[in-house]
C-alpha atoms as a PDB file:
ATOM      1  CA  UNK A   1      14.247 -67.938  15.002  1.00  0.00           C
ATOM      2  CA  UNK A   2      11.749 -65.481  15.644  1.00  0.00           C
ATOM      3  CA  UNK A   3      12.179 -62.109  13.735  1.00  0.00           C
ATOM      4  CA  UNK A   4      10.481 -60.140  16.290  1.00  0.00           C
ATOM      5  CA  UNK A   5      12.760 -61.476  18.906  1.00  0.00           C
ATOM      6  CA  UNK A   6      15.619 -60.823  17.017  1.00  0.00           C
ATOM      7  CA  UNK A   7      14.729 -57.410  16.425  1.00  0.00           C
ATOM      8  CA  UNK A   8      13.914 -56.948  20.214  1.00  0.00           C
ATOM      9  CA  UNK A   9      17.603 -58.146  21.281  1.00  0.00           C
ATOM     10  CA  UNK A  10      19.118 -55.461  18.806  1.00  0.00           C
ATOM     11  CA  UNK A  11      16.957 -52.809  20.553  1.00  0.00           C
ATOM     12  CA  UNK A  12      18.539 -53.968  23.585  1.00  0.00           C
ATOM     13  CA  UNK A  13      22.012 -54.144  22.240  1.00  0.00           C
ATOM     14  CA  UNK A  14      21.306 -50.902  21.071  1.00  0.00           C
ATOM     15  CA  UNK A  15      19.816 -49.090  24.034  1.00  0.00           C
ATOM     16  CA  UNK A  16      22.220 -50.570  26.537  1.00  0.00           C
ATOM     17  CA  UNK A  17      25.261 -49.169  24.377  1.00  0.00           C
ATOM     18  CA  UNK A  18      23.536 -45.700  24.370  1.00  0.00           C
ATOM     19  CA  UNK A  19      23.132 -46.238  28.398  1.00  0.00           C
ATOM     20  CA  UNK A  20      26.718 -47.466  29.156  1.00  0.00           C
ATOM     21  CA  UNK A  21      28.332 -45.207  26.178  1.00  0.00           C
ATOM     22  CA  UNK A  22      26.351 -41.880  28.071  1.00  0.00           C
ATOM     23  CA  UNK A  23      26.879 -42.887  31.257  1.00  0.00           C
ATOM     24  CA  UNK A  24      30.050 -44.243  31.232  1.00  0.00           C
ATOM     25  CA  UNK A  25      31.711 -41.740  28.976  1.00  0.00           C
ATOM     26  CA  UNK A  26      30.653 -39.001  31.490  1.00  0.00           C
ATOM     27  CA  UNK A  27      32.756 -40.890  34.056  1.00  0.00           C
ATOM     28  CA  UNK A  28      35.533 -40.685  32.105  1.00  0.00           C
ATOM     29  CA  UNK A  29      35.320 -37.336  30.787  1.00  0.00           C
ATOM     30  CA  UNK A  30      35.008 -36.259  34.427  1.00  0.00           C
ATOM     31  CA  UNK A  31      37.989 -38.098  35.488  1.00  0.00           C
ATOM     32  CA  UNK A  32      40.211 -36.090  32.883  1.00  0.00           C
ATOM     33  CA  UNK A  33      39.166 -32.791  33.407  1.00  0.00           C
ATOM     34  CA  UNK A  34      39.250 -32.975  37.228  1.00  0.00           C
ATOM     35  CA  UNK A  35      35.285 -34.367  38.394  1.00  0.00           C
ATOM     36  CA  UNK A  36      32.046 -32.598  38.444  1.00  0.00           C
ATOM     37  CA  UNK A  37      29.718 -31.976  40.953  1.00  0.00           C
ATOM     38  CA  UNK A  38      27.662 -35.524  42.039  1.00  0.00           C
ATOM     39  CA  UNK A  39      24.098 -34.041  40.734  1.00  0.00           C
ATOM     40  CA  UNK A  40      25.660 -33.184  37.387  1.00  0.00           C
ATOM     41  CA  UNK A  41      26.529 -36.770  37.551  1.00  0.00           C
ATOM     42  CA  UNK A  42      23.232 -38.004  38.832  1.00  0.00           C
ATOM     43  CA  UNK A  43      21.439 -36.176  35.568  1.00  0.00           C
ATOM     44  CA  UNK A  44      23.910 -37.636  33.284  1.00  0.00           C
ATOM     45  CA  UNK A  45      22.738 -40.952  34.688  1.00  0.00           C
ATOM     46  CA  UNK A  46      19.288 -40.371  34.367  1.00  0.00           C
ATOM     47  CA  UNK A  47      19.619 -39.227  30.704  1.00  0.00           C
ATOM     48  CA  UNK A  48      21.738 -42.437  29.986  1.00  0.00           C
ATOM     49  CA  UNK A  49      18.367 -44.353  30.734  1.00  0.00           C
ATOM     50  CA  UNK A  50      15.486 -42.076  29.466  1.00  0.00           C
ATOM     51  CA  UNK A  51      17.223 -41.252  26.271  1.00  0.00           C
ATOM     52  CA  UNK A  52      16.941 -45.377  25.462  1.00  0.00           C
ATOM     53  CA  UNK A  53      13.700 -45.782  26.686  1.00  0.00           C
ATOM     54  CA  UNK A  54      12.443 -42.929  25.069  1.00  0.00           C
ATOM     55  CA  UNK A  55      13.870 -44.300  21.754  1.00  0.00           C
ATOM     56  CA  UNK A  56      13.223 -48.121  22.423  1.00  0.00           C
ATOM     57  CA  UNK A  57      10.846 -48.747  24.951  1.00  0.00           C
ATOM     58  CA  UNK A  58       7.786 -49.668  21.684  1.00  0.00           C
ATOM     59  CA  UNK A  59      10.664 -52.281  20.299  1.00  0.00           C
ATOM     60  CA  UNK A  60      11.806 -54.080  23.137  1.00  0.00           C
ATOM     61  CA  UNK A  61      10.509 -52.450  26.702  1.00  0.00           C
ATOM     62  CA  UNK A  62      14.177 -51.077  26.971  1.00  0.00           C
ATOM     63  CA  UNK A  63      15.448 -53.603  29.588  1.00  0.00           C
ATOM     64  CA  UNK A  64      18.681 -52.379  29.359  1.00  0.00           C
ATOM     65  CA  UNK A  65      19.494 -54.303  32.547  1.00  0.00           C
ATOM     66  CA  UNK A  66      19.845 -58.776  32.758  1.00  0.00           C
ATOM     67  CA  UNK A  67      18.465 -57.660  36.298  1.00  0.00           C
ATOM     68  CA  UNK A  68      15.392 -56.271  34.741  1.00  0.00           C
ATOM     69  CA  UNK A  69      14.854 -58.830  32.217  1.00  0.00           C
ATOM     70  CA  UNK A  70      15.515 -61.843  35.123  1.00  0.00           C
ATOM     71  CA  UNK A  71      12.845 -59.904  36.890  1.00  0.00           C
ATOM     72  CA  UNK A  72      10.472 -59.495  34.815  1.00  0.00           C
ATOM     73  CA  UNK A  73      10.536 -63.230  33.579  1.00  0.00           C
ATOM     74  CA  UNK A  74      10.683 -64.105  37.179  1.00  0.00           C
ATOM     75  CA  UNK A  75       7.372 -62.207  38.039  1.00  0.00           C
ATOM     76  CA  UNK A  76       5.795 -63.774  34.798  1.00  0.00           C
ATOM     77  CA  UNK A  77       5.732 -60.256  33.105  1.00  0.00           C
ATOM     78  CA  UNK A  78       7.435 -61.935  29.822  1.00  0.00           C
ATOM     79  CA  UNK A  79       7.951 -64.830  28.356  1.00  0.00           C
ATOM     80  CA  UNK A  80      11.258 -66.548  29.826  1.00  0.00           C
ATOM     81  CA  UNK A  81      12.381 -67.702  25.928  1.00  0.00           C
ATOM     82  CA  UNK A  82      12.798 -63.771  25.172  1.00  0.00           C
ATOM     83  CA  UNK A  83      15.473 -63.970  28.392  1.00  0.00           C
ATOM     84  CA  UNK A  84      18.581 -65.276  26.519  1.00  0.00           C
ATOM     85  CA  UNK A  85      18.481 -63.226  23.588  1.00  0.00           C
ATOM     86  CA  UNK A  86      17.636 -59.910  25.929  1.00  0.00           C
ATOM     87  CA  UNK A  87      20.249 -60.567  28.230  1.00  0.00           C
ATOM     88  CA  UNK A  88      22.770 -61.208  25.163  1.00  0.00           C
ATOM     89  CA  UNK A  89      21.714 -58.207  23.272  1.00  0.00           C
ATOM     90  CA  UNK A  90      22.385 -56.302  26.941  1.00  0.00           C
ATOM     91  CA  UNK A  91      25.812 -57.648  27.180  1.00  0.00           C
ATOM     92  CA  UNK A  92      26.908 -57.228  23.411  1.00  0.00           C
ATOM     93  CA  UNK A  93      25.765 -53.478  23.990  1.00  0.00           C
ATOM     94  CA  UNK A  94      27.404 -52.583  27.277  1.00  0.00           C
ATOM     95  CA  UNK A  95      30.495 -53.900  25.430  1.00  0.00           C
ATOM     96  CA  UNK A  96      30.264 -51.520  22.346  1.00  0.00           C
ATOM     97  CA  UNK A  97      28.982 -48.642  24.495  1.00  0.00           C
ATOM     98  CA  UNK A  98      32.520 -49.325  26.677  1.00  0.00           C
ATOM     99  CA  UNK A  99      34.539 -50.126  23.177  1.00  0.00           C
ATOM    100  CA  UNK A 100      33.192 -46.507  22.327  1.00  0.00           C
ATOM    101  CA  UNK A 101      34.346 -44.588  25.088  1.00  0.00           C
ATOM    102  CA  UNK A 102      37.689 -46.199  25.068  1.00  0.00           C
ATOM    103  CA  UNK A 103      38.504 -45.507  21.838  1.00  0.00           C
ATOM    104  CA  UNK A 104      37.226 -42.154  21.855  1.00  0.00           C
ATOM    105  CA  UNK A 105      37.955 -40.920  25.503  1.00  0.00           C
ATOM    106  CA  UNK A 106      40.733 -43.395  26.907  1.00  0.00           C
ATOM    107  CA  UNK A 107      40.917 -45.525  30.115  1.00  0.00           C
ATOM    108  CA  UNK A 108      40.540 -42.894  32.313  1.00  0.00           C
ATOM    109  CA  UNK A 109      38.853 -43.792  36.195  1.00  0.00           C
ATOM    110  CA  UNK A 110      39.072 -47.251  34.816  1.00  0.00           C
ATOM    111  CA  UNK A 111      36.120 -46.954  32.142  1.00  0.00           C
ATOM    112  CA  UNK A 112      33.875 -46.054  34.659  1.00  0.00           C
ATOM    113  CA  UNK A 113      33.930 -49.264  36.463  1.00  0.00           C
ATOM    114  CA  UNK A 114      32.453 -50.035  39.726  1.00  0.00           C
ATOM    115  CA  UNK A 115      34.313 -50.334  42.636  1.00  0.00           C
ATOM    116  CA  UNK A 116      33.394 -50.741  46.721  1.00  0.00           C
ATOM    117  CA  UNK A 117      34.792 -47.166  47.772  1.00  0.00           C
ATOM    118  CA  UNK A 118      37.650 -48.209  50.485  1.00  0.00           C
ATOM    119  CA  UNK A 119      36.643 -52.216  49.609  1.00  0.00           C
ATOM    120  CA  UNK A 120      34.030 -52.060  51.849  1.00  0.00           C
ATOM    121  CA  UNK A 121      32.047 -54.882  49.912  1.00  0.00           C
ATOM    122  CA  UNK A 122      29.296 -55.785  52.468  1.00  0.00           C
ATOM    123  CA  UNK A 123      28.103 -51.947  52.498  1.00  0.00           C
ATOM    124  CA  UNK A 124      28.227 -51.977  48.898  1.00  0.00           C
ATOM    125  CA  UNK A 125      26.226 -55.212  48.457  1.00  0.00           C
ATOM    126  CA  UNK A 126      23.393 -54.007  50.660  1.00  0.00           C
ATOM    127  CA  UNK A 127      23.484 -50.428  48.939  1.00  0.00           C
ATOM    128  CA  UNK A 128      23.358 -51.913  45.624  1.00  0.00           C
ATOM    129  CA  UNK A 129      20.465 -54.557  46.455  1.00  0.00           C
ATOM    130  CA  UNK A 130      19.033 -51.980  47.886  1.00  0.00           C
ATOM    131  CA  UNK A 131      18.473 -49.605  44.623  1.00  0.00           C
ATOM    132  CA  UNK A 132      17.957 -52.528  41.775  1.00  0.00           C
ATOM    133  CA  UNK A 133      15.199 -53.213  44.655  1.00  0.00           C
ATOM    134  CA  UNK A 134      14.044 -49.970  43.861  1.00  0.00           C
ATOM    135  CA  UNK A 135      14.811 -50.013  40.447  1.00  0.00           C
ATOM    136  CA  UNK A 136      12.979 -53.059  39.747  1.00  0.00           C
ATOM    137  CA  UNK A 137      10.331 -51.299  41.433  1.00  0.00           C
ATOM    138  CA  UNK A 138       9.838 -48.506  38.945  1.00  0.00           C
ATOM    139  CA  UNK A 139      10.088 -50.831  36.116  1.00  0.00           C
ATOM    140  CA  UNK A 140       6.850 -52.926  37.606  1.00  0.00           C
ATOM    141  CA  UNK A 141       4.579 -49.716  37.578  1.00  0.00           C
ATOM    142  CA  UNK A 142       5.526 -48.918  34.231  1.00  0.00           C
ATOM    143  CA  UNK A 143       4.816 -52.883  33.402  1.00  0.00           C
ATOM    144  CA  UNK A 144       1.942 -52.966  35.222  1.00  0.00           C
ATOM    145  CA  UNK A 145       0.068 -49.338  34.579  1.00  0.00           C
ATOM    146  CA  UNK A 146       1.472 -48.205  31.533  1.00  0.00           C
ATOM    147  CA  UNK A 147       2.924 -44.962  30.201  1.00  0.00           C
ATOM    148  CA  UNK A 148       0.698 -43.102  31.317  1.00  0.00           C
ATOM    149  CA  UNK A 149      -0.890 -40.120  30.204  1.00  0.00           C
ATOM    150  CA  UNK A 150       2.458 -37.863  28.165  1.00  0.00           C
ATOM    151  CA  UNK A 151       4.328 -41.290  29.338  1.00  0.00           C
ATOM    152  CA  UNK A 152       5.291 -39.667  32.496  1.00  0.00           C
ATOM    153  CA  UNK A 153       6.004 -42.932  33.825  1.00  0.00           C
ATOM    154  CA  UNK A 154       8.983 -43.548  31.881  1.00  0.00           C
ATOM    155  CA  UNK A 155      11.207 -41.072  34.045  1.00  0.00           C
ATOM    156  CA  UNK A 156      10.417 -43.400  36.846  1.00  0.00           C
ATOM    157  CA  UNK A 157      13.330 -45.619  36.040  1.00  0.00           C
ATOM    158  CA  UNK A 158      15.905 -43.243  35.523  1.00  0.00           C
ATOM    159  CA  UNK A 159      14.761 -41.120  38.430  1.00  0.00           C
ATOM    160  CA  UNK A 160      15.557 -44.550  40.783  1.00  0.00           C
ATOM    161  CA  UNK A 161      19.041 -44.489  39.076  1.00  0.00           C
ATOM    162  CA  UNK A 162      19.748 -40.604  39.014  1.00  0.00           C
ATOM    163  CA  UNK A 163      18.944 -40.866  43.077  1.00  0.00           C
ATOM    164  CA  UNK A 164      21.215 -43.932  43.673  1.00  0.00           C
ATOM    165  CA  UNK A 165      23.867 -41.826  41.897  1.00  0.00           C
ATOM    166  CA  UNK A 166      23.528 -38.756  43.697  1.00  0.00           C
ATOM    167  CA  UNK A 167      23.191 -40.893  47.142  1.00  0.00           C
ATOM    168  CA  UNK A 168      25.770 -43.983  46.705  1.00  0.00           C
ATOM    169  CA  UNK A 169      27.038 -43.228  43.604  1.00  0.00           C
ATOM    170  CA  UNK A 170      30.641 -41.877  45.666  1.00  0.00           C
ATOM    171  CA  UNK A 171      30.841 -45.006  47.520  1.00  0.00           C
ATOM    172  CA  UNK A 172      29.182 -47.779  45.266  1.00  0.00           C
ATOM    173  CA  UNK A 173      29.950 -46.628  41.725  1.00  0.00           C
ATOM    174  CA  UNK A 174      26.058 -47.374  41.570  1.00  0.00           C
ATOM    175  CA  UNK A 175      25.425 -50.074  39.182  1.00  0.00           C
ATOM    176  CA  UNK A 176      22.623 -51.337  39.443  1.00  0.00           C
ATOM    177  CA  UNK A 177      23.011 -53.053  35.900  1.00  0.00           C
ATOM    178  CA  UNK A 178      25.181 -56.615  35.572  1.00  0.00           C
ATOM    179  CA  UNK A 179      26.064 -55.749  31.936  1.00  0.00           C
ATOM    180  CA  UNK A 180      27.198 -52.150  33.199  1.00  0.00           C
ATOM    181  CA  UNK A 181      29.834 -53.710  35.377  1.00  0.00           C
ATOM    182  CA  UNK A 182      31.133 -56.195  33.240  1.00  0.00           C
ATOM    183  CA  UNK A 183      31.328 -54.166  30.186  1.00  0.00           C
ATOM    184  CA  UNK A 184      34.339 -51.339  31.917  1.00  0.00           C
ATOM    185  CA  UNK A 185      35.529 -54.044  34.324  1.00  0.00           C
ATOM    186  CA  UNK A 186      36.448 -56.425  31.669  1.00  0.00           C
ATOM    187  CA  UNK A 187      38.251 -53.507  28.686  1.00  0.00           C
ATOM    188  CA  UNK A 188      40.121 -51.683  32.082  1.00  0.00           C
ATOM    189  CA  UNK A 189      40.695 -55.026  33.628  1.00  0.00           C
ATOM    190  CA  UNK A 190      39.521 -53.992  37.046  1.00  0.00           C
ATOM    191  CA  UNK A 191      38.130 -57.020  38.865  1.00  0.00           C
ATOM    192  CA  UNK A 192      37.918 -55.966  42.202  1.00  0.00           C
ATOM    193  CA  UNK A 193      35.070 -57.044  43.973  1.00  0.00           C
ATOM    194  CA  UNK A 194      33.426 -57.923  40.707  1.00  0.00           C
ATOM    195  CA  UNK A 195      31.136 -60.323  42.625  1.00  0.00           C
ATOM    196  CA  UNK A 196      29.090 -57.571  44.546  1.00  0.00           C
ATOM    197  CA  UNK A 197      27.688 -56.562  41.855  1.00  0.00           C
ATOM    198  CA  UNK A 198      27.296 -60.021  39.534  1.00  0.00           C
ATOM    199  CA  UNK A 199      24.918 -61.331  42.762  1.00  0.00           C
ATOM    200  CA  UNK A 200      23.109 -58.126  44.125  1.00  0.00           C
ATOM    201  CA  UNK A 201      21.565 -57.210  41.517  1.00  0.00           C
ATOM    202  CA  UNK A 202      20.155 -60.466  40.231  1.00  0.00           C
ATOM    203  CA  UNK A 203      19.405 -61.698  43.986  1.00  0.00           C
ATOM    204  CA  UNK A 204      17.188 -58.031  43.927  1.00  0.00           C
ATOM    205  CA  UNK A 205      15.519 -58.834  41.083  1.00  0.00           C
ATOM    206  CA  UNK A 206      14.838 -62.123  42.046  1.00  0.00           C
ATOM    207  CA  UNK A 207      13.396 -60.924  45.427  1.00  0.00           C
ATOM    208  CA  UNK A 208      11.115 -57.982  44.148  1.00  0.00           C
ATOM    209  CA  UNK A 209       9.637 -60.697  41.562  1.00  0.00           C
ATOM    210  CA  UNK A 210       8.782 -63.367  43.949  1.00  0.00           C
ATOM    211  CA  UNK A 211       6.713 -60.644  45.762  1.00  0.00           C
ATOM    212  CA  UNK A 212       5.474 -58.706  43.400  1.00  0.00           C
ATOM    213  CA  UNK A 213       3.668 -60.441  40.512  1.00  0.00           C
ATOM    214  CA  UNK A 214       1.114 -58.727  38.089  1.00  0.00           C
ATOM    215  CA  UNK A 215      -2.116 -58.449  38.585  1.00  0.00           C
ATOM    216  CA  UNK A 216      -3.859 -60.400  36.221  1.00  0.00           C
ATOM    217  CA  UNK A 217      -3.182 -63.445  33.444  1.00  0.00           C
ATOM    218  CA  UNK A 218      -3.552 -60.897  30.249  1.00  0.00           C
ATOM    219  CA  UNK A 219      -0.615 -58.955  31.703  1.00  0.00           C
ATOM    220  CA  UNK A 220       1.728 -62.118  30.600  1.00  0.00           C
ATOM    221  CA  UNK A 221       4.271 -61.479  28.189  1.00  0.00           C
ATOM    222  CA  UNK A 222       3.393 -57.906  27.881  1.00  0.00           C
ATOM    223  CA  UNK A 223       6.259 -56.366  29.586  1.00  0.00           C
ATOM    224  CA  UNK A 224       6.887 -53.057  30.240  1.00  0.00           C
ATOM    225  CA  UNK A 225       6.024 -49.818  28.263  1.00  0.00           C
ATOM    226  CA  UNK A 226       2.434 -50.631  27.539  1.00  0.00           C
ATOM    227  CA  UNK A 227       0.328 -47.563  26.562  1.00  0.00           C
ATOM    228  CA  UNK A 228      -2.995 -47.008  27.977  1.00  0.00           C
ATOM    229  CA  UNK A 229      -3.184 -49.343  30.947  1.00  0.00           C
ATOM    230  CA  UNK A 230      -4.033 -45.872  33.244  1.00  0.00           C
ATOM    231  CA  UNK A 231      -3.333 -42.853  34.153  1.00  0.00           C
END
């Protein structure tokens, strides 16, 4: 097996436990010491993404998402052979990140899993399509254009995923992020409405790819985090 794609999976394993320990661990934390205001939560969010990419984005891209990866095999931005090992790597790390805050925090608001707020599951499928839309989005200019100059591009990302905190985050749990969900749903054993979130995000991802493609051949198995596209 191929070292580099091996080393690529642990960067994701890595990142996503980072993302999912940060995140996730704020949830709880909250939850035992009575909440914090929604934008406090919002830049907790967007720190459990940059801080990874930041770190991992010259290893791997920092996927940190199966939606992301799907999409960006989809579009023809990688290679689909890097998609199992990503996606595993993704999994394995939500996991840990979750094992983490358990151990260390408890199972307070239920790990931070997702749940439709009053089990309104339509409004919470088209809210989170809607945002790993977006999300998928962001990704695709950083793909597609590079870092950028400073690699100002990488806050684009966790920008689309502090916003659809602040904005659905109350209603949603804002996921975004298959491994995310499974990771808290599975250690707090809270199922409900699991499915919302296992299809819209991939069905996003799927959509935005099928549309969006890059914009020339050499930009094939690239994938995000390229330097010196633009600026």
């Amino acid at each position: 097996m191929n070292r580099s794609i091996l080393r690529q999976a642990f960067a994701e394993a890595a990142g996503t436990a980072l993302l999912v320990g940060i995140g996730t661990g704020t949830i709880v934390l909250a939850a035992r010491f009575g909440g914090i205001p929604q934008w406090e939560m919002a830049g907790a969010w967007f720190l459990a993404v940059l801080v990874p990419i930041v770190l991992l984005i010259d290893v791997s891209g920092a996927h940190l998402n199966p939606a992301i990866t799907l999409s960006l095999a989809a579009s023809g931005r990688i290679a689909w052979r890097q998609v199992p090992l990503y996606v595993l790597g993704q999994i394995a790390g939500a996991f840990i990140g979750s094992a983490v805050v358990l151990a260390a925090f408890g199972n307070a608001a239920h790990l931070g899993a997702t749940i439709p707020a009053q089990g309104n599951s339509a409004w919470t499928f088209l809210a989170e399509l809607a945002f790993t839309a977006a999300l998928v989005g962001a990704v695709f200019v950083l793909a597609d254009r590079g870092e950028g100059r400073s690699r100002w591009r990488e806050v684009l990302p966790p920008s689309v995923v502090a916003v659809s905190t602040y904005l659905i985050g109350p209603w949603t749990g804002s996921s975004l992020n298959p491994a995310r969900t499974i990771a808290p749903a599975v250690l707090s054993g809270t199922y409900t409405d699991l499915w919302v979130y296992l299809i819209a995000a991939p069905l996003a991802a799927l959509l935005v790819a099928s549309v969006w493609r890059p914009r020339a051949v050499d930009r094939l198995d690239r994938g995000p985090g390229r330097k010196g596209i633009s600026t």
